[in-house]
PDB file of N, CA and C in Angstrom:
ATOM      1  N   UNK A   1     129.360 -96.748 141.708  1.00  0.00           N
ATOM      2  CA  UNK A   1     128.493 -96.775 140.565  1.00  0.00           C
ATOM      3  C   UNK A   1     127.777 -98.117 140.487  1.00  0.00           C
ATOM      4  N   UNK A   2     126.746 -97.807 139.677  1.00  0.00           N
ATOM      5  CA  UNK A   2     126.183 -99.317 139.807  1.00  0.00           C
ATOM      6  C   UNK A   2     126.270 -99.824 138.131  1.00  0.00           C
ATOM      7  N   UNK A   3     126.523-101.500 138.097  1.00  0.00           N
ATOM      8  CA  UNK A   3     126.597-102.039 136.749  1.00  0.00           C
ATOM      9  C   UNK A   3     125.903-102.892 136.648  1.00  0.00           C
ATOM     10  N   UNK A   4     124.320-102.254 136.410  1.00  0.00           N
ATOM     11  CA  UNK A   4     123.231-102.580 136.169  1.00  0.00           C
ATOM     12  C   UNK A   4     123.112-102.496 134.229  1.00  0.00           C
ATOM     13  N   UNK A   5     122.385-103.426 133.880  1.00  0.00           N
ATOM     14  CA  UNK A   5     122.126-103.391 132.412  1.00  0.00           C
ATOM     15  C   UNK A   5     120.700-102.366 132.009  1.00  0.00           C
ATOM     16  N   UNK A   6     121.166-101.322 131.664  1.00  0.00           N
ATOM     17  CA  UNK A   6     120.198-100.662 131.338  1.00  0.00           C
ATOM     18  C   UNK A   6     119.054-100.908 130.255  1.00  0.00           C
ATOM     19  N   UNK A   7     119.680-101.775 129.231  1.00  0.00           N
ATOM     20  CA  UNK A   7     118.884-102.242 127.926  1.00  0.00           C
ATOM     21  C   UNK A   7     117.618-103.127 128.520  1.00  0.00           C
ATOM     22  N   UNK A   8     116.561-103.322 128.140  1.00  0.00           N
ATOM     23  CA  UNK A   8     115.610-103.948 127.935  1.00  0.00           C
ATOM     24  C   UNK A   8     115.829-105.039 127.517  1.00  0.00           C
ATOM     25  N   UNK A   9     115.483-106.333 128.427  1.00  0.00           N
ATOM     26  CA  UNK A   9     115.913-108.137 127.718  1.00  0.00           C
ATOM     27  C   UNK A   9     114.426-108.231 126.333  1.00  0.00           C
ATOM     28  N   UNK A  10     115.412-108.527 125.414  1.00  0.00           N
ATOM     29  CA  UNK A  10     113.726-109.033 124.541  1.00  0.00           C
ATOM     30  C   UNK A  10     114.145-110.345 124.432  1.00  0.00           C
ATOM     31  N   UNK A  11     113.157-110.778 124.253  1.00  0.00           N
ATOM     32  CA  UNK A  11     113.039-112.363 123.563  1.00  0.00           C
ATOM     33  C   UNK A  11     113.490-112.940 122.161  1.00  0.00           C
ATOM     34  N   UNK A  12     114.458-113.129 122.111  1.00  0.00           N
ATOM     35  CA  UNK A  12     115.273-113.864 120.792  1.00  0.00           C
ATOM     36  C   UNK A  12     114.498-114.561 119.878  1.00  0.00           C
ATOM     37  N   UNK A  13     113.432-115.588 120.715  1.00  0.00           N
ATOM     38  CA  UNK A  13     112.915-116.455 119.780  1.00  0.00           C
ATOM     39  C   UNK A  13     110.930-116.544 119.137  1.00  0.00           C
ATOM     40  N   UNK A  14     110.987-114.437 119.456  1.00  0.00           N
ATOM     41  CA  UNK A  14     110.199-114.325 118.844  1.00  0.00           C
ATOM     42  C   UNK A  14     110.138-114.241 117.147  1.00  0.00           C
ATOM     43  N   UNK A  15     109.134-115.115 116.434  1.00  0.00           N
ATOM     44  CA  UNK A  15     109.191-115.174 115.012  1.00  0.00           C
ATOM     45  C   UNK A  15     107.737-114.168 114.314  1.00  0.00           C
ATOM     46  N   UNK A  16     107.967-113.211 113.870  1.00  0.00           N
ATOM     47  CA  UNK A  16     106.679-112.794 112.844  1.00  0.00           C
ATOM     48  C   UNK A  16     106.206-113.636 111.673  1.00  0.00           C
ATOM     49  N   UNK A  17     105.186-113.601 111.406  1.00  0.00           N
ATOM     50  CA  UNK A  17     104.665-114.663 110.447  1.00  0.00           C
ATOM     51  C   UNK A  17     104.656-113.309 109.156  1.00  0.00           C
ATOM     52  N   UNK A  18     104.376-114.454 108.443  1.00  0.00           N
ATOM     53  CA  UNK A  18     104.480-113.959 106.800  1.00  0.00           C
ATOM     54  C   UNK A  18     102.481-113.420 106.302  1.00  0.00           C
ATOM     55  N   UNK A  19     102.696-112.507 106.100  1.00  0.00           N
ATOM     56  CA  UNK A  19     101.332-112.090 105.909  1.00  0.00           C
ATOM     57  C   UNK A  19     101.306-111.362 104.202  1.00  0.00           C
ATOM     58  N   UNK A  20      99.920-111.503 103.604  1.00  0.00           N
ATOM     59  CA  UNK A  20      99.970-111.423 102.349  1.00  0.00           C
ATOM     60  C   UNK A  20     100.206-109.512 102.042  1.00  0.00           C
ATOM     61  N   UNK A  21     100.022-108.957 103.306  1.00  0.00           N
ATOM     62  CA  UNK A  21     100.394-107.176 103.310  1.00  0.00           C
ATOM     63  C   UNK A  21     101.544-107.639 102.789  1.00  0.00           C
ATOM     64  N   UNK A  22     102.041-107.795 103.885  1.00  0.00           N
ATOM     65  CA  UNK A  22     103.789-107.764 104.067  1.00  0.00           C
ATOM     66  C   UNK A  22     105.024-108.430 102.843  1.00  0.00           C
ATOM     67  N   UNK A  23     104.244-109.389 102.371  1.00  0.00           N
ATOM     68  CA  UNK A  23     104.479-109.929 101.033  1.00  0.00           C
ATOM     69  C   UNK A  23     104.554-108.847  99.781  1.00  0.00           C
ATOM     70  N   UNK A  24     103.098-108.288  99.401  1.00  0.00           N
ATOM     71  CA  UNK A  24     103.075-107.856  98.478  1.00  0.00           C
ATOM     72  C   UNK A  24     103.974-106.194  98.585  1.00  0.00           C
ATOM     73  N   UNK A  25     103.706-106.070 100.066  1.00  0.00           N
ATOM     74  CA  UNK A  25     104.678-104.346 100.384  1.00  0.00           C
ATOM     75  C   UNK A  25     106.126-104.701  99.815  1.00  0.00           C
ATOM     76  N   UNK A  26     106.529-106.017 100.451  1.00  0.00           N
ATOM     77  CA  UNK A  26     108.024-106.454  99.848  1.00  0.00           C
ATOM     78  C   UNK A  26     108.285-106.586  98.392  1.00  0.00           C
ATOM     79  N   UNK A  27     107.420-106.860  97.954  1.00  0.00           N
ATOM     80  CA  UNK A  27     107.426-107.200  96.563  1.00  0.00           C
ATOM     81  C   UNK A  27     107.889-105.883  95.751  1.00  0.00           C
ATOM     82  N   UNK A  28     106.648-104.806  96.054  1.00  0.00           N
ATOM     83  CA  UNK A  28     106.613-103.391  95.822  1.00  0.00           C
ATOM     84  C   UNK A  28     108.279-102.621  95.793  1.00  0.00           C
ATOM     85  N   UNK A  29     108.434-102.875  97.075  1.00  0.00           N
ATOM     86  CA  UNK A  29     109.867-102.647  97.083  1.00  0.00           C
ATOM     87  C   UNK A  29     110.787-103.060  96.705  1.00  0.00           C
ATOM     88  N   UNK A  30     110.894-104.254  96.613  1.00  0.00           N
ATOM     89  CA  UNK A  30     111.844-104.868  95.610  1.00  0.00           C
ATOM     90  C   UNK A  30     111.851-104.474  94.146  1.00  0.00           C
ATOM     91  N   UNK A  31     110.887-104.499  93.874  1.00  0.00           N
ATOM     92  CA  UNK A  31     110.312-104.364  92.470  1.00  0.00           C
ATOM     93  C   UNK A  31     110.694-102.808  91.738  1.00  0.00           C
ATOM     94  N   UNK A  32     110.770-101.878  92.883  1.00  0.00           N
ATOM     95  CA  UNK A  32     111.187-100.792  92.631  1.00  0.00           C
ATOM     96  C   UNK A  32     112.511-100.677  92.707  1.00  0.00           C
ATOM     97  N   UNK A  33     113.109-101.486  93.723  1.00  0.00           N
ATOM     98  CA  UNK A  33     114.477-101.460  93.407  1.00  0.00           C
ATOM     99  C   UNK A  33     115.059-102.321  92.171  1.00  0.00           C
ATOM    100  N   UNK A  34     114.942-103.436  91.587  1.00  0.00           N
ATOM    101  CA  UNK A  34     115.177-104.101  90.445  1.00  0.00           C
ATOM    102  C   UNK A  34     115.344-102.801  89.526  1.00  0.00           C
ATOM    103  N   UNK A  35     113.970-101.999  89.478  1.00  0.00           N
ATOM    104  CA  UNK A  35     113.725-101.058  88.352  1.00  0.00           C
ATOM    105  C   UNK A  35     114.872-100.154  88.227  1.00  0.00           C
ATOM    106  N   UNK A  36     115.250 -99.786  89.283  1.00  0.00           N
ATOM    107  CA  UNK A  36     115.603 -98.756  89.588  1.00  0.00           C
ATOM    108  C   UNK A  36     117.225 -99.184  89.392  1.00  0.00           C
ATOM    109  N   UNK A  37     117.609-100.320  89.775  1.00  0.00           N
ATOM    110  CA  UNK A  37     118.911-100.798  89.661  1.00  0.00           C
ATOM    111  C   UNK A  37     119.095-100.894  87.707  1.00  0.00           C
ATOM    112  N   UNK A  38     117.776-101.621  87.055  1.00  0.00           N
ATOM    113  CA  UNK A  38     118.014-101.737  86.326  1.00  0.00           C
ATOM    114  C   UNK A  38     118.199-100.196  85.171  1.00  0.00           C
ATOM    115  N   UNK A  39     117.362 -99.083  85.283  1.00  0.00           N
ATOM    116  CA  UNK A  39     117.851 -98.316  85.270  1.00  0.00           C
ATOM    117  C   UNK A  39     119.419 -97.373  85.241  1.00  0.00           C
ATOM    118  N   UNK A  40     119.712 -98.132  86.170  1.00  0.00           N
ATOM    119  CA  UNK A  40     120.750 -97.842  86.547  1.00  0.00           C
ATOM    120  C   UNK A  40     122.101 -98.561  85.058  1.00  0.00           C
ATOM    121  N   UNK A  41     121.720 -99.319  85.749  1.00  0.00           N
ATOM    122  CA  UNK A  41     122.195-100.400  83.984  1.00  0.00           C
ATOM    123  C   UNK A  41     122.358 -99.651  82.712  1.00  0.00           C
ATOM    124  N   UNK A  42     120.982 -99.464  82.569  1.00  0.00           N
ATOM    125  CA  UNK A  42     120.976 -99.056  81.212  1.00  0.00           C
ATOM    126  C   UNK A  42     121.937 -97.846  81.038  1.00  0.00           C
ATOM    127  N   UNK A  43     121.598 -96.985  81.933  1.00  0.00           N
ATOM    128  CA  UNK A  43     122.650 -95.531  81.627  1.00  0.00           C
ATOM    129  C   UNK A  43     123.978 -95.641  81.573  1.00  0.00           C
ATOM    130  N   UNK A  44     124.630 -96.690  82.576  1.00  0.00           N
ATOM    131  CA  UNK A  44     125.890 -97.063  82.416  1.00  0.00           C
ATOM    132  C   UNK A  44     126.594 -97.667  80.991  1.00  0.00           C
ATOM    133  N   UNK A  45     125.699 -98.490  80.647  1.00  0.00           N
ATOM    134  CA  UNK A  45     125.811 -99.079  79.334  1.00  0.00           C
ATOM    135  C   UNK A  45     125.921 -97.846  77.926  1.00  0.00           C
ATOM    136  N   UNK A  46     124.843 -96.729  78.513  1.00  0.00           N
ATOM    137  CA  UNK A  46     124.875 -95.888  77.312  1.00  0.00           C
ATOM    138  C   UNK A  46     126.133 -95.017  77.565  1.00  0.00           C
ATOM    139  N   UNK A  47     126.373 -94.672  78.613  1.00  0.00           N
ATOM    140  CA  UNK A  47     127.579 -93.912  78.855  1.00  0.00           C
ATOM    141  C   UNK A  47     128.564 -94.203  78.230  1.00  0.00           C
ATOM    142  N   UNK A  48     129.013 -95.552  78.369  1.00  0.00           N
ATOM    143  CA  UNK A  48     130.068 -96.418  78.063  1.00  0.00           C
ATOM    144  C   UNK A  48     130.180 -96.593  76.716  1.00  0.00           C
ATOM    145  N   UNK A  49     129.181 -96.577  75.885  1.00  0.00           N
ATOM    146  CA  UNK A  49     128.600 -96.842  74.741  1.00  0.00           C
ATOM    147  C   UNK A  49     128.810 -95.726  73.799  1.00  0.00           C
ATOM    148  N   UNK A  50     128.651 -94.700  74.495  1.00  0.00           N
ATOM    149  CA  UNK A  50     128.985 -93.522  73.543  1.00  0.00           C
ATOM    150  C   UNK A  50     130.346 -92.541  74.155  1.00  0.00           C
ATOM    151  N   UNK A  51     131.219 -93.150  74.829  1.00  0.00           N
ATOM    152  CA  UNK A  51     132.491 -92.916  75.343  1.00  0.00           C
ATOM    153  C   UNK A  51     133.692 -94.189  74.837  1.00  0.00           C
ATOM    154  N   UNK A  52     134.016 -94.503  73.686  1.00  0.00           N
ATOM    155  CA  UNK A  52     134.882 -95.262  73.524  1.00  0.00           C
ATOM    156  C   UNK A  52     136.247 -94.987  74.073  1.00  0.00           C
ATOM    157  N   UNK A  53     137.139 -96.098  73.630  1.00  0.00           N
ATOM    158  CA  UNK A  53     138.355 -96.116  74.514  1.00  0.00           C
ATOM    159  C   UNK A  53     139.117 -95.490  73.414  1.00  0.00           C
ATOM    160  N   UNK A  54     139.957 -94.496  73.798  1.00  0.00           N
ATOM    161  CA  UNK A  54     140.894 -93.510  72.815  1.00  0.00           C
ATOM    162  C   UNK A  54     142.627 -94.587  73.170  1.00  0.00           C
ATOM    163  N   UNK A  55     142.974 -95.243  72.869  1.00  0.00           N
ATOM    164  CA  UNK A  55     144.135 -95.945  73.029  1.00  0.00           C
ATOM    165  C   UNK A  55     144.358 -97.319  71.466  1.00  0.00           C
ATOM    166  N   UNK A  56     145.507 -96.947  71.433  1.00  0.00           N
ATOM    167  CA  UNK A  56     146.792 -97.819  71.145  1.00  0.00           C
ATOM    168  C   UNK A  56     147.164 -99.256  71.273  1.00  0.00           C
ATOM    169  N   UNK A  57     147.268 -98.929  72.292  1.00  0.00           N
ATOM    170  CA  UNK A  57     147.675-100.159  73.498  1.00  0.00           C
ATOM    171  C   UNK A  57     146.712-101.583  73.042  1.00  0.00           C
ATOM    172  N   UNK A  58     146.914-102.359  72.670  1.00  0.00           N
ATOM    173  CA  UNK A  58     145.976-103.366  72.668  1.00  0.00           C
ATOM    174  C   UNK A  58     145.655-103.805  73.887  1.00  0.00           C
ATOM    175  N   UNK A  59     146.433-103.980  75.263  1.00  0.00           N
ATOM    176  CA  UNK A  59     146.151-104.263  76.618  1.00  0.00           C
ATOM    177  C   UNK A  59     145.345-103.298  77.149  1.00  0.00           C
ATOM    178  N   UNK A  60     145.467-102.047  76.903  1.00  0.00           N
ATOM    179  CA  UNK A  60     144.486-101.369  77.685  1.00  0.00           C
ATOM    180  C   UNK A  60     143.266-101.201  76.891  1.00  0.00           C
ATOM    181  N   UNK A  61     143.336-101.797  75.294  1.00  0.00           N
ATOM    182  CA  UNK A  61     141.655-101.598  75.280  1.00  0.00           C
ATOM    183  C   UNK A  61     141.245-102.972  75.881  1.00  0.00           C
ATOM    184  N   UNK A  62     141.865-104.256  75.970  1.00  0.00           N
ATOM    185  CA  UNK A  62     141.693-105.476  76.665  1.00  0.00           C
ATOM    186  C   UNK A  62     140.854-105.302  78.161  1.00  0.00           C
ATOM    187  N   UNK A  63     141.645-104.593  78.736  1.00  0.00           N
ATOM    188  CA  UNK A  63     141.373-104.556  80.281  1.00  0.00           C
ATOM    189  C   UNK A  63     140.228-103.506  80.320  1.00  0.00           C
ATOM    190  N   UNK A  64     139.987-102.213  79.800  1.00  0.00           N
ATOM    191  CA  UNK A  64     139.170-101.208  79.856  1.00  0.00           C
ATOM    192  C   UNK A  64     137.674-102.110  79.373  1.00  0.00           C
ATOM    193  N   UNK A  65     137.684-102.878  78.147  1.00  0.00           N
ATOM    194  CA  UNK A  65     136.836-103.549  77.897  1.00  0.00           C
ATOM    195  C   UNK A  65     136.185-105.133  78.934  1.00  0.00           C
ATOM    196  N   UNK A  66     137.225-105.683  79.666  1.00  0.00           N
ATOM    197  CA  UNK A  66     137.065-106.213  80.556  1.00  0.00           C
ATOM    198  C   UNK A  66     136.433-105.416  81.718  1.00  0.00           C
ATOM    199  N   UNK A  67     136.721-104.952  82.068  1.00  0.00           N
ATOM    200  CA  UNK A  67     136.023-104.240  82.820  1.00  0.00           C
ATOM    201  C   UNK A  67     134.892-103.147  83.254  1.00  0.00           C
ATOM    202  N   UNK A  68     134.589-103.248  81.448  1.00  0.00           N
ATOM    203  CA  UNK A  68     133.240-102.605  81.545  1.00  0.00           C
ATOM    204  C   UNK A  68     132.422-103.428  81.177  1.00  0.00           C
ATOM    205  N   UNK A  69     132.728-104.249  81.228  1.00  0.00           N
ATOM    206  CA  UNK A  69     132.145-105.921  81.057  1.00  0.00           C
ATOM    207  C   UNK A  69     131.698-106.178  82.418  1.00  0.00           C
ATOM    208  N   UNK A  70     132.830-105.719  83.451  1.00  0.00           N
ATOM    209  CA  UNK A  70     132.679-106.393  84.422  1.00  0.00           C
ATOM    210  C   UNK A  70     131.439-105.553  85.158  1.00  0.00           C
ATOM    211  N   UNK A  71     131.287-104.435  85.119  1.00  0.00           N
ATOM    212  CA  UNK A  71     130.805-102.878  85.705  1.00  0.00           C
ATOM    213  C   UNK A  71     129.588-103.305  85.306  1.00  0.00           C
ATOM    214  N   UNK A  72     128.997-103.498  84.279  1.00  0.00           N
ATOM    215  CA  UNK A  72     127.501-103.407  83.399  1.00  0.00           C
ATOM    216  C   UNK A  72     126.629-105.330  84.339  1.00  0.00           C
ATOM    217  N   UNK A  73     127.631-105.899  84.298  1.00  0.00           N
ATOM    218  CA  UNK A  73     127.618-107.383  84.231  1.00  0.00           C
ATOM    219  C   UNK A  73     126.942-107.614  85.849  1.00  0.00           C
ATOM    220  N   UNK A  74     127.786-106.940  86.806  1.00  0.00           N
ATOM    221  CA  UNK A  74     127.314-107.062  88.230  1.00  0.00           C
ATOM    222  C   UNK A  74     126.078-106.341  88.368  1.00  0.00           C
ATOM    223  N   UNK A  75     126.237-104.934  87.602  1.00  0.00           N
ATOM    224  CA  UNK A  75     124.888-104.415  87.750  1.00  0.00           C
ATOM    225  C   UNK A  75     123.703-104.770  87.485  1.00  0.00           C
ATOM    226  N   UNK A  76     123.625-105.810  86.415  1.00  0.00           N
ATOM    227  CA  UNK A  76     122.631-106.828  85.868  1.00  0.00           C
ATOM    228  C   UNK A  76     122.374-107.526  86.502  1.00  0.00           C
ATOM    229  N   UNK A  77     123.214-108.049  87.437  1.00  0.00           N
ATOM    230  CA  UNK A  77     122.920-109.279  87.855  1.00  0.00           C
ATOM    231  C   UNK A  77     122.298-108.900  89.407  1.00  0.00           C
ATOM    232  N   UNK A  78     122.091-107.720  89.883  1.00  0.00           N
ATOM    233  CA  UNK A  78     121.585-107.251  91.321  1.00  0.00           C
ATOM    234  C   UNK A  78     120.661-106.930  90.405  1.00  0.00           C
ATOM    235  N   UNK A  79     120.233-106.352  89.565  1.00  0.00           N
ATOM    236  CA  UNK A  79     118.603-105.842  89.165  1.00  0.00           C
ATOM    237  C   UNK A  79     117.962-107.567  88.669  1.00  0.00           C
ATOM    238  N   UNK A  80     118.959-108.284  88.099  1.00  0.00           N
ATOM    239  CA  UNK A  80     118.062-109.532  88.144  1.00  0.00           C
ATOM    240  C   UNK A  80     117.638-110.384  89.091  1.00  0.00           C
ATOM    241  N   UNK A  81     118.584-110.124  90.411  1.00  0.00           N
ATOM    242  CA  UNK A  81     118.334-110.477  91.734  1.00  0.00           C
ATOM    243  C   UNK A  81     117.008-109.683  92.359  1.00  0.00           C
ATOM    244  N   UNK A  82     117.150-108.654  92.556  1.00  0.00           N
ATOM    245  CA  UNK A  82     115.971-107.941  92.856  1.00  0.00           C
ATOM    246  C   UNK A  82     114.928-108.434  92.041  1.00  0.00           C
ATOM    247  N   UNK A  83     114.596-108.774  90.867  1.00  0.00           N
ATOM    248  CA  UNK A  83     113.349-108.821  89.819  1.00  0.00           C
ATOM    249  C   UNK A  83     113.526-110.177  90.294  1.00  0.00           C
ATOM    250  N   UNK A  84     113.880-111.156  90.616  1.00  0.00           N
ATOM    251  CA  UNK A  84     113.611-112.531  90.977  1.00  0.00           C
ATOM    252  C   UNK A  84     112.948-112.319  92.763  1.00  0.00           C
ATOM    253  N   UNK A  85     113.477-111.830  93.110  1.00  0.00           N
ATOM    254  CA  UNK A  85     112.643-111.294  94.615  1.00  0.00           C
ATOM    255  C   UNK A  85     111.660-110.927  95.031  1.00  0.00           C
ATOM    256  N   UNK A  86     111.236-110.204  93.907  1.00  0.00           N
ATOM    257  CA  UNK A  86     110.079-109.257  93.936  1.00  0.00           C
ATOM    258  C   UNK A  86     108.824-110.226  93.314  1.00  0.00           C
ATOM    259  N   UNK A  87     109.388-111.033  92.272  1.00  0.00           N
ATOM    260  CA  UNK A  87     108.633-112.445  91.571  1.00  0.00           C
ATOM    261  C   UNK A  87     107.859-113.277  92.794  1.00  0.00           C
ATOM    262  N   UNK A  88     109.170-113.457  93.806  1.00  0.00           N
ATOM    263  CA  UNK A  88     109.084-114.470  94.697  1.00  0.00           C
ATOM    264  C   UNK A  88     108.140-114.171  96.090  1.00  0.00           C
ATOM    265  N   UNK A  89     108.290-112.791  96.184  1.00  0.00           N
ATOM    266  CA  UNK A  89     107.471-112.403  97.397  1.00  0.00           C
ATOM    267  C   UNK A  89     106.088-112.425  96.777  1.00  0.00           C
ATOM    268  N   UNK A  90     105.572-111.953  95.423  1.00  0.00           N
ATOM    269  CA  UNK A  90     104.690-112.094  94.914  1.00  0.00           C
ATOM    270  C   UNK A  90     103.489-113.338  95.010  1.00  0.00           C
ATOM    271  N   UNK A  91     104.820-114.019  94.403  1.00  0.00           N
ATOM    272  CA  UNK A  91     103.842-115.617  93.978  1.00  0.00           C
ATOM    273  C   UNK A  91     103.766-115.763  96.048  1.00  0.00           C
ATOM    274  N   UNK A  92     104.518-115.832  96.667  1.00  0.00           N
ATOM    275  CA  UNK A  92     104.115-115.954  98.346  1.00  0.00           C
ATOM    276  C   UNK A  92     102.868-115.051  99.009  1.00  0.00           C
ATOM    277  N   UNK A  93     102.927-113.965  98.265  1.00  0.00           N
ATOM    278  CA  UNK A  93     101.721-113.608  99.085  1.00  0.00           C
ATOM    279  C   UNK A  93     100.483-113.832  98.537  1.00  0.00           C
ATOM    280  N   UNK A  94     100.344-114.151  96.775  1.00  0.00           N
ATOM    281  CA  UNK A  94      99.337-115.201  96.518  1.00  0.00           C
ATOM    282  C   UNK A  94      99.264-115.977  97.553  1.00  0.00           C
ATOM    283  N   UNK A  95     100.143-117.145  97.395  1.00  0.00           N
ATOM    284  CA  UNK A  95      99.573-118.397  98.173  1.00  0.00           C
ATOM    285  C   UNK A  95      99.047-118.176  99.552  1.00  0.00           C
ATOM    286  N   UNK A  96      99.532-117.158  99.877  1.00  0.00           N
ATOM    287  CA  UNK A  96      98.978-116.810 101.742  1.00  0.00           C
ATOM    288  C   UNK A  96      97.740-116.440 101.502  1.00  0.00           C
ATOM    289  N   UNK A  97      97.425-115.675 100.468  1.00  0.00           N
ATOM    290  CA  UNK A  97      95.793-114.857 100.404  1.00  0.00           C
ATOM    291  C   UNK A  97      95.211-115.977 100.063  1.00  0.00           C
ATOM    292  N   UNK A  98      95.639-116.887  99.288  1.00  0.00           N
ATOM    293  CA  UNK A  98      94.571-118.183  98.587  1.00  0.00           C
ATOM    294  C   UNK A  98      94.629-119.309  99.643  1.00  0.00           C
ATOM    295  N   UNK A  99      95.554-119.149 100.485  1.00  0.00           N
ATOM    296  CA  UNK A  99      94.872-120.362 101.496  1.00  0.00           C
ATOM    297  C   UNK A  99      94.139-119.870 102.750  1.00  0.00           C
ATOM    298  N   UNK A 100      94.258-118.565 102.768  1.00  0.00           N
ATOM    299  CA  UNK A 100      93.248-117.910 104.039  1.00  0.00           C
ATOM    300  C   UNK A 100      92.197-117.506 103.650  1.00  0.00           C
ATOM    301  N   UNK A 101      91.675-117.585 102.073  1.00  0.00           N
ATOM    302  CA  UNK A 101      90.536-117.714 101.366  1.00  0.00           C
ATOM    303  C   UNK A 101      89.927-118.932 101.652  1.00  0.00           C
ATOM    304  N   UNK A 102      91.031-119.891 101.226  1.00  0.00           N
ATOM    305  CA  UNK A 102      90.213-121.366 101.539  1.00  0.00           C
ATOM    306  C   UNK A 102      89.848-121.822 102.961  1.00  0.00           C
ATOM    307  N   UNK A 103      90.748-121.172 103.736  1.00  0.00           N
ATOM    308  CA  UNK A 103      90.936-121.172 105.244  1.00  0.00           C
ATOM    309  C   UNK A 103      88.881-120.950 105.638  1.00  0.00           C
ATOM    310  N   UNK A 104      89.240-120.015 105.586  1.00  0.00           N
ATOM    311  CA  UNK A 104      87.661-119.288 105.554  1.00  0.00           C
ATOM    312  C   UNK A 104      86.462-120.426 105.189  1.00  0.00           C
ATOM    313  N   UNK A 105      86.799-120.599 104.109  1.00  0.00           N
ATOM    314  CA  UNK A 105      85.662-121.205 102.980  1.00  0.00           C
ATOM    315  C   UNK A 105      85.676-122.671 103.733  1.00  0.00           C
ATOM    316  N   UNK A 106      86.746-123.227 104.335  1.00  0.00           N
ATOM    317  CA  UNK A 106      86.430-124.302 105.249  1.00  0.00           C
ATOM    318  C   UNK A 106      85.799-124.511 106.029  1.00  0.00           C
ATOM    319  N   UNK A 107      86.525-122.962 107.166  1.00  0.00           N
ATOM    320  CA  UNK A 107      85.874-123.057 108.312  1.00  0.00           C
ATOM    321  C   UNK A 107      84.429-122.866 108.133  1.00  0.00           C
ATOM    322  N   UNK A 108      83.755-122.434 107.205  1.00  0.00           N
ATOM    323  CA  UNK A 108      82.332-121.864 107.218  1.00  0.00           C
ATOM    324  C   UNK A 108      81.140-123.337 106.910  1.00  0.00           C
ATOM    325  N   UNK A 109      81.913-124.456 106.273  1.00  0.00           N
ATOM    326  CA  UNK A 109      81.070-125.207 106.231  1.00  0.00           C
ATOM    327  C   UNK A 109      81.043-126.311 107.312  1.00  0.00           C
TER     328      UNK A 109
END
């Protein structure tokens, strides 16, 4: 048999540049996911909200409440991650469109 590498060598230290498409497509997507996470949020919260804890126990309303603390809390904090992402690719693909505006407006004089 032969133990030849069948895969294709690519080049490791090719880099794509940041383009104001590709920016604002990211953004888009992010932006939909934030929404969509945050969404997500909200229903959990109402669920929770109109499902109280049927117990006794002072520890288990402790922990049940801890932990829907904890449930609502992470979920917030990935839709606020996403909505800070989507901010960030934004304001970036401004600056790419406004300096290949100026880019232009240089080269022309």
């Amino acid at each position: 048999m032969n133990d030849q590498k069948l895969t294709p060598q690519t080049d490791p230290k090719v880099q794509v540049s940041a383009s104001p498409l590709r920016c604002f497509t990211g953004a888009v997507i992010s932006g939909g996911m934030g929404f969509a996470v945050y969404s997500l949020m909200i229903a959990i919260a109402t669920n929770f909200a109109t499902k109280p804890i049927h117990s006794i126990n002072p520890l288990v309303v402790k922990i049940s409440s801890a932990v829907r603390t904890l449930v609502v809390g992470v979920v917030a904090l990935g839709s606020g991650i996403f909505s800070i992402v989507a901010i960030g690719l934004l304001a970036l693909g401004v600056q790419l469109l406004v300096q290949q505006l100026t880019k232009e407006k240089s080269s022309e004089n």
